[in-house]
Protein backbone atom coordinates (compact mmCIF):
# COMPACT_ATOMS: atom_id res chain seq x y z
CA UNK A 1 30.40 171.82 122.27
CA UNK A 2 28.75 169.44 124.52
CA UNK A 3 25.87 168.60 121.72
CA UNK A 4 28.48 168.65 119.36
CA UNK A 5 29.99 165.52 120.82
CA UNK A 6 26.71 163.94 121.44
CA UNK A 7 25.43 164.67 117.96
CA UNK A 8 28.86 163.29 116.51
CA UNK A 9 28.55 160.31 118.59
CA UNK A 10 25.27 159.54 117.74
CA UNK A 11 25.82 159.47 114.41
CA UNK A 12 29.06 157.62 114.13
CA UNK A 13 27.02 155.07 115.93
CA UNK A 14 24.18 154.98 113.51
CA UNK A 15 27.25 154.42 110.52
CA UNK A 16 29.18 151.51 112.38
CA UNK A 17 27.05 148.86 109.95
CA UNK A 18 28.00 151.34 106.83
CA UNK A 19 31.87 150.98 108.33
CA UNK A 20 31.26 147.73 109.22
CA UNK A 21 30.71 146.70 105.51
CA UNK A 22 33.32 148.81 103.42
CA UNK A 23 35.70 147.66 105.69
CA UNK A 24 35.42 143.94 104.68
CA UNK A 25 35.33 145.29 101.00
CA UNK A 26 38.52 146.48 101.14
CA UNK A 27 39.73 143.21 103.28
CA UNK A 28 38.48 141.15 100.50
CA UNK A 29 40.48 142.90 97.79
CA UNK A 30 43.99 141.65 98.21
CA UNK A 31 46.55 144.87 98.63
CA UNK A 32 49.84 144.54 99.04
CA UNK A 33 52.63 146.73 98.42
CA UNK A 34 52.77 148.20 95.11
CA UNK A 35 49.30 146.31 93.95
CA UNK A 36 46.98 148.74 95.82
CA UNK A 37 45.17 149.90 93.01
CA UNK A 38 41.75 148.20 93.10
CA UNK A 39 41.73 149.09 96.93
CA UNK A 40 42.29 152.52 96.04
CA UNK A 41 39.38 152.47 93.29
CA UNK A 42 37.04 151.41 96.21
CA UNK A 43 37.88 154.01 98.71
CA UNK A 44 37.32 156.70 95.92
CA UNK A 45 33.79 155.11 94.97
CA UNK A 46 33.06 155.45 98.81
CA UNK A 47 34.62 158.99 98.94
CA UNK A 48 31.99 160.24 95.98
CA UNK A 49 29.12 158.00 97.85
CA UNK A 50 29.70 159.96 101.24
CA UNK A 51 30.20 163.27 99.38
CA UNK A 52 33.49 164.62 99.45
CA UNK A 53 34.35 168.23 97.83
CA UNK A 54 37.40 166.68 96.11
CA UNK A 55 39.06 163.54 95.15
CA UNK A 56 42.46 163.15 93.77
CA UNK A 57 45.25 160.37 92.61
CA UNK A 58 48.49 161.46 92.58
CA UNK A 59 51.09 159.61 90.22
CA UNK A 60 52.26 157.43 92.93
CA UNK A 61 49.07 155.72 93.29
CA UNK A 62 48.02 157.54 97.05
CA UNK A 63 44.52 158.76 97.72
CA UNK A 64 43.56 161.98 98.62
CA UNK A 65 39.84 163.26 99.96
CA UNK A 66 39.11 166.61 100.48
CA UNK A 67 36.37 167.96 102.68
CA UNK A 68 36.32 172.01 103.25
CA UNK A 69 37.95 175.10 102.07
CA UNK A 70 39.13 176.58 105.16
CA UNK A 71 42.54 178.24 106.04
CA UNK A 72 43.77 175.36 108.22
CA UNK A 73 45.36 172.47 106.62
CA UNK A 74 44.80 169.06 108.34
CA UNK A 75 45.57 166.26 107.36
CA UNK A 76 44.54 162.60 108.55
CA UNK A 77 46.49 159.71 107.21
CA UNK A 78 45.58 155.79 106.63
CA UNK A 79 48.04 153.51 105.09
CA UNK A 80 46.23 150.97 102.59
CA UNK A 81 48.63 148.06 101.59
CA UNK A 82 48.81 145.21 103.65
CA UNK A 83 51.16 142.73 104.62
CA UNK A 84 50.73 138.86 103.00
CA UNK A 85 48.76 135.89 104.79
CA UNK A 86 51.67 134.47 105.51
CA UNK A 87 50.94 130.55 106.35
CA UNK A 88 47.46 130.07 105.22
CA UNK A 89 46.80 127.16 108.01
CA UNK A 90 47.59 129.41 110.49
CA UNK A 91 44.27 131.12 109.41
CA UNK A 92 40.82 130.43 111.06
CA UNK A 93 39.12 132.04 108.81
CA UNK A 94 39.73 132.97 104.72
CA UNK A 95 42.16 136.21 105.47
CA UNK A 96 40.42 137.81 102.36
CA UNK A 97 36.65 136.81 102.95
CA UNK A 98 37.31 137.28 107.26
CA UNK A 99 34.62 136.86 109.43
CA UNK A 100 32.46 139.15 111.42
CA UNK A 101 29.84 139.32 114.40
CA UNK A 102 28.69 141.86 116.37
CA UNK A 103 31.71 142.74 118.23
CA UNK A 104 34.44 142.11 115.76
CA UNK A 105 36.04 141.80 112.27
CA UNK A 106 38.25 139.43 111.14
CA UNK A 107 40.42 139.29 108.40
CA UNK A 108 44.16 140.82 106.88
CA UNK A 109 44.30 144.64 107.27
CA UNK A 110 41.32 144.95 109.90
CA UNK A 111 44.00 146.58 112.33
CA UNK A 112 46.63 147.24 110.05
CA UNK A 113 45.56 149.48 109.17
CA UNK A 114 42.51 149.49 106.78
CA UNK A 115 40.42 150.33 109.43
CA UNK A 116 41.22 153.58 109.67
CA UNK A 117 40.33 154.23 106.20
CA UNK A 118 37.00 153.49 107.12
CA UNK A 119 36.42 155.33 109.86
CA UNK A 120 38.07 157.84 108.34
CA UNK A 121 35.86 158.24 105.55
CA UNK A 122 32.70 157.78 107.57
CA UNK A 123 34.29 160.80 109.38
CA UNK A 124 34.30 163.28 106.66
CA UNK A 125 30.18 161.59 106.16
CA UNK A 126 29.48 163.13 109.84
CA UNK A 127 31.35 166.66 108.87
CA UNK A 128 28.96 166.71 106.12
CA UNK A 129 25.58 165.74 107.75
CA UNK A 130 26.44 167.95 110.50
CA UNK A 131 27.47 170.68 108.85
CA UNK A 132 30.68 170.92 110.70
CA UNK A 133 32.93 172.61 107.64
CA UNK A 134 34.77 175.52 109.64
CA UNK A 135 37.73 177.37 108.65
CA UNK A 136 39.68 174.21 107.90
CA UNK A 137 40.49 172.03 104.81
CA UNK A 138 40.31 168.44 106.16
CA UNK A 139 42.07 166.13 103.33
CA UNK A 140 42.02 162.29 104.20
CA UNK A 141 44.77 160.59 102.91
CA UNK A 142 44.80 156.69 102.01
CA UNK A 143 48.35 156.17 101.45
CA UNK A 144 50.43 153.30 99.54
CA UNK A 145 54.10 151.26 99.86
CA UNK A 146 53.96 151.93 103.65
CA UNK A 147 54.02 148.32 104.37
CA UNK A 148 57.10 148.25 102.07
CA UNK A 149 58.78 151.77 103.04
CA UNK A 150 57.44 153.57 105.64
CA UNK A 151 57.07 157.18 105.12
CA UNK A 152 57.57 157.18 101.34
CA UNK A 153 54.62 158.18 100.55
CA UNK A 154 54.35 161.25 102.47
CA UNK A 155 57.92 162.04 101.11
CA UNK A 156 56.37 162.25 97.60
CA UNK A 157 53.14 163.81 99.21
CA UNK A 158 54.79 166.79 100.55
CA UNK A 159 57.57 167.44 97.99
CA UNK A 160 55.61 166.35 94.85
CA UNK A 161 52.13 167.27 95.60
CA UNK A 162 53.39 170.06 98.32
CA UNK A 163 50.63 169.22 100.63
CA UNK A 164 51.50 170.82 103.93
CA UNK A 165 49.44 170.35 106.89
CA UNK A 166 49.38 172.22 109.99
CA UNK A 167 49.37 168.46 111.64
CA UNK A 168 48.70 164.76 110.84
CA UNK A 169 46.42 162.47 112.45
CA UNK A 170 48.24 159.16 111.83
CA UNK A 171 45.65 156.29 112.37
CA UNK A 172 47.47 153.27 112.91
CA UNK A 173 46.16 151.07 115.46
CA UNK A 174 47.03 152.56 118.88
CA UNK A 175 44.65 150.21 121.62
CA UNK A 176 42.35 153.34 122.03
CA UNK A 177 45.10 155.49 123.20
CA UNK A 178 46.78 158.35 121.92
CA UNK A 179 50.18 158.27 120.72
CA UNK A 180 52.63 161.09 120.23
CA UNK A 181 55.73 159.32 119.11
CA UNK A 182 57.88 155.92 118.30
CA UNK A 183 61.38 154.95 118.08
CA UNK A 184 62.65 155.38 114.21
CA UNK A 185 64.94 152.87 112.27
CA UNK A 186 67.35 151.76 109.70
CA UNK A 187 67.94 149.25 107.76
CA UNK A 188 71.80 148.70 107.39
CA UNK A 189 74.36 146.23 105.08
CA UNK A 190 77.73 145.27 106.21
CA UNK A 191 80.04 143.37 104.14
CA UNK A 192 82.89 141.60 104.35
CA UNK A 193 85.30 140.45 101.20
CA UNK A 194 87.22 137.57 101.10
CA UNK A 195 89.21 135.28 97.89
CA UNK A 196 87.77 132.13 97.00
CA UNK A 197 89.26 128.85 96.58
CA UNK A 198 89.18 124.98 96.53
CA UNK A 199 87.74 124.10 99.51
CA UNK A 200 90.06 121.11 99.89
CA UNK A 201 92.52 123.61 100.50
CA UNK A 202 91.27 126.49 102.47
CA UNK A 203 94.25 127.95 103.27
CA UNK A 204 94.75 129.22 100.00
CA UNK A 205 91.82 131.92 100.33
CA UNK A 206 90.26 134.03 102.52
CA UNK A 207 87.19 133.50 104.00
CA UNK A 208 84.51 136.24 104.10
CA UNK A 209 82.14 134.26 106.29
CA UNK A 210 84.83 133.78 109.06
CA UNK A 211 85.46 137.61 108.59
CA UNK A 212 81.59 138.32 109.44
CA UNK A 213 81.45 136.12 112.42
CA UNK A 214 83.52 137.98 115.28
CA UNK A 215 81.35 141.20 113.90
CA UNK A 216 78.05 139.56 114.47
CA UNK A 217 79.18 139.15 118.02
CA UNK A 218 80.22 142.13 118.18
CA UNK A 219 77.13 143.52 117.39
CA UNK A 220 75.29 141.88 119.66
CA UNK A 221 77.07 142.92 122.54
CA UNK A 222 76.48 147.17 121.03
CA UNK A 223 72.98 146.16 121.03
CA UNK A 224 72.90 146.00 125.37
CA UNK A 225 75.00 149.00 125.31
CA UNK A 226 72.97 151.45 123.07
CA UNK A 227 70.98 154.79 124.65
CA UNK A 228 68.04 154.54 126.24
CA UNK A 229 64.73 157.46 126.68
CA UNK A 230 62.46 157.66 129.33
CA UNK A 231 59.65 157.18 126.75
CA UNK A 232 60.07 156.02 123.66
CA UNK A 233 62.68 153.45 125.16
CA UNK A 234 66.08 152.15 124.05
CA UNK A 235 67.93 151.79 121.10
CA UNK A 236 68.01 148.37 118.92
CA UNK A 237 70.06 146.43 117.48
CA UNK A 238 69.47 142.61 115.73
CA UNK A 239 70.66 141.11 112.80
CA UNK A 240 68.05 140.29 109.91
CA UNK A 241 69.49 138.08 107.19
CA UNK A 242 72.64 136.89 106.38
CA UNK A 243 74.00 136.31 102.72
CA UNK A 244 77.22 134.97 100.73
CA UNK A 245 78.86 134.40 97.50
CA UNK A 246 80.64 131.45 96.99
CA UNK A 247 81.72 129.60 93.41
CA UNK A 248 80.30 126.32 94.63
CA UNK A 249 79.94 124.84 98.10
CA UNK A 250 82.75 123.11 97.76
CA UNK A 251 84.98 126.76 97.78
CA UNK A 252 85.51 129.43 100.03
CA UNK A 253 83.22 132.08 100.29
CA UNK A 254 84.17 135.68 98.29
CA UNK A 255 81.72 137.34 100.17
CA UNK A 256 79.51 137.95 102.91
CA UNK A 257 77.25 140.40 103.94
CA UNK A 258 74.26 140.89 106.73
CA UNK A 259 71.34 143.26 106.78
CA UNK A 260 70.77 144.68 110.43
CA UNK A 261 67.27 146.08 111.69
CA UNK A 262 68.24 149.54 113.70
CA UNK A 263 65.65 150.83 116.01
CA UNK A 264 66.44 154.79 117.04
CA UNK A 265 65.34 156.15 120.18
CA UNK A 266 65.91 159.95 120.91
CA UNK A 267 69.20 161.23 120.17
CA UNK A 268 69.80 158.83 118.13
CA UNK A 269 70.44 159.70 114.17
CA UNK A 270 71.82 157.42 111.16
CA UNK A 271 75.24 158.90 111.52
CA UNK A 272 75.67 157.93 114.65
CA UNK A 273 74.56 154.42 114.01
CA UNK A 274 76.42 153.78 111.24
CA UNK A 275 79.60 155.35 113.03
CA UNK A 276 79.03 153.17 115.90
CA UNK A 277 78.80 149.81 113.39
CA UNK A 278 82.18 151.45 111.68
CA UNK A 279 84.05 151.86 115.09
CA UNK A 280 83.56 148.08 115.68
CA UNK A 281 87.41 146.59 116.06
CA UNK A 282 86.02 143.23 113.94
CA UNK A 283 84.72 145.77 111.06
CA UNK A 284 87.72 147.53 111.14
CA UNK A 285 89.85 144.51 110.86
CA UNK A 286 88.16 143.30 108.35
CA UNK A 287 87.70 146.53 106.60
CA UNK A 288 84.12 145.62 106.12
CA UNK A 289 81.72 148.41 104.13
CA UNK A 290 79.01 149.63 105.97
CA UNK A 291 76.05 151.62 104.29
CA UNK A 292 72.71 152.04 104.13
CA UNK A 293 69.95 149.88 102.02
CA UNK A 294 68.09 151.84 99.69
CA UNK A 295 64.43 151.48 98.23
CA UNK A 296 63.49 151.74 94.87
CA UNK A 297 60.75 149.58 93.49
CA UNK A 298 57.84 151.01 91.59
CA UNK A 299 54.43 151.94 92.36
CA UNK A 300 51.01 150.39 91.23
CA UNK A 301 51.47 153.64 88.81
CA UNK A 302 55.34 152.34 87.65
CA UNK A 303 56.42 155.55 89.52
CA UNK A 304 60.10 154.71 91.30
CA UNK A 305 61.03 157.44 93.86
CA UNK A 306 63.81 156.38 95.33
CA UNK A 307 65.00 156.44 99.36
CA UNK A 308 67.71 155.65 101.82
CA UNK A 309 66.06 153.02 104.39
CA UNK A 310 66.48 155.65 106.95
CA UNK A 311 63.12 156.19 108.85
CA UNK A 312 64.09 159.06 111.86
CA UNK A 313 62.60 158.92 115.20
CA UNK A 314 59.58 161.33 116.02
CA UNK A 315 58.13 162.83 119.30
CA UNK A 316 55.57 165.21 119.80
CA UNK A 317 55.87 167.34 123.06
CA UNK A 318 52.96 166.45 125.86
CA UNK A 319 52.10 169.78 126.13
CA UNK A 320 51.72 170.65 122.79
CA UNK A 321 48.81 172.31 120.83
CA UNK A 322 48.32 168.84 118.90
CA UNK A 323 48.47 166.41 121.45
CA UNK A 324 45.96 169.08 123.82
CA UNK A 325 43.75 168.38 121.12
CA UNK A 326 42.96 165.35 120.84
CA UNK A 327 42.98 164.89 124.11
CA UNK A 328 40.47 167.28 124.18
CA UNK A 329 38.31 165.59 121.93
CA UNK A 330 38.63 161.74 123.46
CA UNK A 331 37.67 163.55 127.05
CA UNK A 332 34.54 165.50 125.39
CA UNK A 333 33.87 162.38 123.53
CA UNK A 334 34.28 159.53 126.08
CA UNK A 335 33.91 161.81 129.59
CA UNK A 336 37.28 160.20 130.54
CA UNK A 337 40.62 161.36 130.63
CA UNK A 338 42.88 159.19 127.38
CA UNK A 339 46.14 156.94 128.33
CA UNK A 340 48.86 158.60 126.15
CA UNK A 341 51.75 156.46 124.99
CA UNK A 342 53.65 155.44 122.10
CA UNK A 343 53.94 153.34 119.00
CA UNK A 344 56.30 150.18 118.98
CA UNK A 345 56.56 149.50 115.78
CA UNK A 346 57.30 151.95 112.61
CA UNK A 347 54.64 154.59 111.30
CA UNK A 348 54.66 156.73 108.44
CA UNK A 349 55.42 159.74 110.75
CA UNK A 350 58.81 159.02 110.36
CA UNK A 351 58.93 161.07 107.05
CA UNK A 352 55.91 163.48 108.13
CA UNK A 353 57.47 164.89 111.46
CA UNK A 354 61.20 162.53 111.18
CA UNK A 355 61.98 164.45 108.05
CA UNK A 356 59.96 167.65 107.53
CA UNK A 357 59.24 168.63 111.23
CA UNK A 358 55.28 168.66 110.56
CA UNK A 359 53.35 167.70 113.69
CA UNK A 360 52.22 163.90 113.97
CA UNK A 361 49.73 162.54 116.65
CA UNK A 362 48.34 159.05 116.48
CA UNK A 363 44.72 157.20 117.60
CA UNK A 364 43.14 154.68 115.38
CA UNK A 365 41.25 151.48 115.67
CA UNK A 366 42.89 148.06 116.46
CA UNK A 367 45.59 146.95 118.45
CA UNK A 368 49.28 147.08 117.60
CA UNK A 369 49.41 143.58 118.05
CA UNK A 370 47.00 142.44 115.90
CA UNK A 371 49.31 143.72 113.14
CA UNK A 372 50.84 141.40 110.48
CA UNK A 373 49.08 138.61 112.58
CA UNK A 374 47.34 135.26 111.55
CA UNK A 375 43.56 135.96 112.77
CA UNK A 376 44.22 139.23 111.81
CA UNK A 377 41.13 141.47 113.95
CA UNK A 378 39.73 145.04 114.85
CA UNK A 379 36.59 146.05 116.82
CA UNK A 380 33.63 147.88 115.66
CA UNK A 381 33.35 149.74 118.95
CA UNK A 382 37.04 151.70 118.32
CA UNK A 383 35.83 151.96 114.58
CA UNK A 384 33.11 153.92 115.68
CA UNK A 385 34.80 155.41 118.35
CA UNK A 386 37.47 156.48 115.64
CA UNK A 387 35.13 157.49 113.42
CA UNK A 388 33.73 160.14 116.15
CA UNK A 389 37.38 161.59 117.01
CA UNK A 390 38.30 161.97 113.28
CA UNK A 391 34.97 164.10 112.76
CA UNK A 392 35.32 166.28 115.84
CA UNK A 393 38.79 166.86 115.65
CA UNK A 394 39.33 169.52 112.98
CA UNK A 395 36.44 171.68 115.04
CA UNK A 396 38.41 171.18 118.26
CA UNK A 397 41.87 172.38 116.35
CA UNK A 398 40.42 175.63 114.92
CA UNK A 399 38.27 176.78 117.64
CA UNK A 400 40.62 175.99 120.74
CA UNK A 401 44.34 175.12 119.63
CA UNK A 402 44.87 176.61 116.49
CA UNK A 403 45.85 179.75 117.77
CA UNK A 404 48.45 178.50 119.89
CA UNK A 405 50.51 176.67 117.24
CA UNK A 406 54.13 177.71 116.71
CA UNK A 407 54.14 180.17 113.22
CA UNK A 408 56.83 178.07 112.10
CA UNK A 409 55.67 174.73 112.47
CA UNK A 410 53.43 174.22 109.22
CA UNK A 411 54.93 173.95 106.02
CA UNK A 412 58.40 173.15 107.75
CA UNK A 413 60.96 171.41 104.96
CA UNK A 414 64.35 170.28 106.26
């Protein structure tokens, strides 16, 4: 294996201009939730340059490259929509157009997360020049409405297209590390109801803004009280927006209602969040409703698939199969041993492993908090470095891990 790596990195090396430039062409063509499609034109046009086996569009707009006709399924996974700019004058640089020099790329999705697509694809370039096609099926999945809904895609991936992969690579930015988890979330509306009248005369209705207000504090004192884990950390709680209905603003509000952001650690589920919301004494005085948002816009396709906003908490044991691997691979790789941690923020393994029980593992170029950032950047070291990880991977699974895998853990459906 030890020319393996070398070969692998050599090569990945010799790309980084290649990954370099397709990774500002898909910066410079704007992809946002549900308007992905010209992005996922170019990483096609790339896939058939590089030479993948197979290339498919599924009706919900995601991308999926196939290298390989072996018995293993893995899968790798890159979300392509992007947040907006946000301010423009908070930008140095055009967030479209970017900038680059030798060390660095600027410009909105570097980190999050189009990078990864790039290395990924420049990946499945160094399975094919180095002949590397074992008993596995590698497909490389550029995925869509992530930014939007987290883990939709995959929902539709594996019930629609029943793709079922012995694991996922999920390459979000992770820092160079390797991360086998994160904290999952909710997104949750309480509302209160009130009578509207003159608001000269108050008294005559009933206020459903004065109804929310000793529940707000209320939930910000469960907040310091919810469970904490050793590693994925505690439980959170903060209130997002606030809203009301009101005949005029000269009337008493009719109606109030707030959305809340709820992170999950371990343990932690949406019955017992929304049970610990209900059990407030302000929501039960005020016999407020409390329920979860759903999600159903359309596609860049017009396909709607519906969702609750519930994204459940994932964690991959240190010990297993999975995880040895790719910590196998970054030590044969780098000659060092890899920090392993944990995702802050929301990934789409919260449908791949939070809802079907299908093995997730995380490394990918960037840093976390470059994401949904003004100056947006990534590095073309960890692209290349990336790059070599994603191609030696799938070799590393079948030849040393595969074996040890649970029999039950692929094609898993809850």
């Amino acid at each position: 294996m030890e020319q393996v790596f070398t070969n692998i990195l050599d090569l990945a090396q010799k790309y980084e201009s290649e990954i370099s430039r397709f990774l500002r062409e898909l910066i410079a063509i704007p992809g946002e939730s549900c308007g992905e499609e010209k992005v996922v034109l170019r990483i096609k046009a790339e896939m058939e340059k590089v030479g993948f086996d197979r290339i498919e569009i599924d009706p919900m707009g995601n991308i999926l490259g196939y290298i390989g006709k072996g018995k293993h399924l893995i899968a790798m996974d890159a979300h392509i929509d992007t947040v907006g700019i946000g301010n423009p004058e908070n930008w140095d640089y055009d967030p479209y157009q970017g900038y680059e020099n030798g060390e660095l790329i600027i410009g909105r999705g570097a980190s999050d997360q189009i990078g990864g697509m790039a290395s990924m694809v420049y990946a499945g370039k160094i399975i094919k020049d180095l002949g590397l096609e074992e008993d596995y099926t590698l497909v490389i999945v550029g995925s869509v409405q992530e930014e939007d809904c987290d883990g939709l895609c995959w929902q539709y991936i594996i019930k629609e297209d029943q793709l079922k992969p012995e694991f996922v690579v999920i390459t979000e930015p992770t820092d160079g590390k390797i991360y086998r988890g994160q904290r999952g979330r909710m997104e949750i509306k309480v509302t209160t109801s009130g009578i509207s009248c003159h608001g000269s005369a108050p008294e005559r209705g009933d206020n459903a803004i004065y109804k929310m207000a000793p529940i707000l504090t209320e939930l910000r004192a469960l907040h310091e009280n919810l469970q904490d884990h050793p590693f994925l950390g505690k439980g959170s709680l903060t209130v997002s927006e606030i809203f009301h209905t009101s005949p005029s603003r000269c009337a008493v509000a009719d109606s109030c209602w707030i959305s809340i952001d709820r992170r999950l650690t371990a343990g932690e589920d949406a019955d017992l969040a929304l049970r610990q919301i209900r059990n407030l004494p302000a929501v039960k005085a005020a016999a407020a409703k409390v329920e979860m948002y759903t999600y159903a816009r359309a596609s860049y396709t017009g396909l709607v698939y519906p969702t609750e906003s519930y994204f459940p908490t994932w964690l991959i044991e240190e010990n297993h199969p999975v995880c040895a691997t790719l910590e196998t691979a970054y030590y044969g790789l780098f000659a060092k041993p890899p920090v392993v941690d944990k995702w802050t923020f929301s990934t789409n393994g919260v449908a791949i492993m939070g809802r079907y029980g299908i093995p997730c593992i995380g490394f990918g170029p960037g840093h976390e908090d470059q994401a949904h950032a003004p100056n947006e950047r990534t590095w073309k070291r960890e692209l290349v470095q990336a790059a070599a990880m994603y191609a030696v991977i799938p070799t590393i699974y079948v030849r040393q891990y595969a074996s040890q895998m649970p029999e039950d853990t692929a094609n898993l459906i809850k």
